[in-house]
C-alpha atoms as a PDB file:
ATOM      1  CA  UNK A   1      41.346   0.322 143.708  1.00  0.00           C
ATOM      2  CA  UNK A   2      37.600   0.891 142.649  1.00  0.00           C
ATOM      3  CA  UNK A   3      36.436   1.214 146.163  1.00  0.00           C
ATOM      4  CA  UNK A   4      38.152   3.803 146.930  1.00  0.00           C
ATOM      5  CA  UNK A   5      37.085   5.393 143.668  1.00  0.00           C
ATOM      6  CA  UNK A   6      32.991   4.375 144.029  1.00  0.00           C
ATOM      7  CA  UNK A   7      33.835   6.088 148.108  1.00  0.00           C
ATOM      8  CA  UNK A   8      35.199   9.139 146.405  1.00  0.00           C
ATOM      9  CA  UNK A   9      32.166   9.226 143.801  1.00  0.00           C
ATOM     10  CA  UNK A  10      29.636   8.632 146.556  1.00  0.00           C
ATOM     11  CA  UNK A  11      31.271  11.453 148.835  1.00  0.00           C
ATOM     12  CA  UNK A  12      30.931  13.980 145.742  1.00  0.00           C
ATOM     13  CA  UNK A  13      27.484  13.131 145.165  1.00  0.00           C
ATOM     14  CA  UNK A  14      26.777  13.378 149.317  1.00  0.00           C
ATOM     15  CA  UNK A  15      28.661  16.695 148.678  1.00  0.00           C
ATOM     16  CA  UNK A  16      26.294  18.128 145.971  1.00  0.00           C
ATOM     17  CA  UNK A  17      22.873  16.897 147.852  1.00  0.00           C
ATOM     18  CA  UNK A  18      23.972  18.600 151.203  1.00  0.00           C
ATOM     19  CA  UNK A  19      24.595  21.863 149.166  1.00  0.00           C
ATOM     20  CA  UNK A  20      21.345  21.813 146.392  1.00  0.00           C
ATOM     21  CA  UNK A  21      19.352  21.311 150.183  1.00  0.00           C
ATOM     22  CA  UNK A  22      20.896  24.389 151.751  1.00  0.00           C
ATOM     23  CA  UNK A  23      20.015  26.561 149.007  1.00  0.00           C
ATOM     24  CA  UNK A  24      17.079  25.882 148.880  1.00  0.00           C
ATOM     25  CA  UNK A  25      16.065  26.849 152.701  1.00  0.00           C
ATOM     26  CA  UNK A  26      18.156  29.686 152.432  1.00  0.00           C
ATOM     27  CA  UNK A  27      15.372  30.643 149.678  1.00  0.00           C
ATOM     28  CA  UNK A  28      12.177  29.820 151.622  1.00  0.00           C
ATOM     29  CA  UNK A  29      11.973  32.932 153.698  1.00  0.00           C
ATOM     30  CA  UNK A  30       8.041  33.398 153.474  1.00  0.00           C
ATOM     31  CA  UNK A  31       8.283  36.461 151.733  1.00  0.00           C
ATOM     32  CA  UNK A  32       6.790  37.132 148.650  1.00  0.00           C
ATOM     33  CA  UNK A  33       9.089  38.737 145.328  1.00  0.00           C
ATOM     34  CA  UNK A  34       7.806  42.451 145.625  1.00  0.00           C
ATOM     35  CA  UNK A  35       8.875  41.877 150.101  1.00  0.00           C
ATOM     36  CA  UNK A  36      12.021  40.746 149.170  1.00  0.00           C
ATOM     37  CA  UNK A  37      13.076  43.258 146.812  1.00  0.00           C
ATOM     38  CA  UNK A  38      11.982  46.043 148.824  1.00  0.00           C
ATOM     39  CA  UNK A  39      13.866  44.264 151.658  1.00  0.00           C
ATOM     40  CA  UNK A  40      16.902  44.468 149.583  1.00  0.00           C
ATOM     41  CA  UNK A  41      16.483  47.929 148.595  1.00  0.00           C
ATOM     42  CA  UNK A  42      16.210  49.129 152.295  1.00  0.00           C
ATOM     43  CA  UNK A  43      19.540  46.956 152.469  1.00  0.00           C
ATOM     44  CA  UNK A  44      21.836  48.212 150.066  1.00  0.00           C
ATOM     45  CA  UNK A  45      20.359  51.910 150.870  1.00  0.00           C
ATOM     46  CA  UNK A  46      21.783  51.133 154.223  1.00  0.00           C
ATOM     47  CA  UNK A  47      25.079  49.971 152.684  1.00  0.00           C
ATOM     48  CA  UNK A  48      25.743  53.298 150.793  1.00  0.00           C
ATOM     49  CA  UNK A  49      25.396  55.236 153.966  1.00  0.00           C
END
């Protein structure tokens, strides 16, 4: 029964890469912090209306 444990340990490890690589583009936007923030604030000011 260890293959189907090492297939189980290499699916959880597939698991983790594909999500630590979609964080990180979500993160690349090409704006700078002070752009972002005041992109967020225009956001949420938005929300509350």
């Amino acid at each position: 029964m260890t293959r189907g444990n090492q297939r189980e340990l290499a699916r959880q490890k597939n698991m983790k890469k594909q999500s630590d690589s979609v964080k990180g583009k979500r993160r690349d936007d090409g704006l700078s912090a002070a752009a972002r923030k005041q992109r967020d604030s225009e956001i949420m000011q938005q929300k509350i209306l």
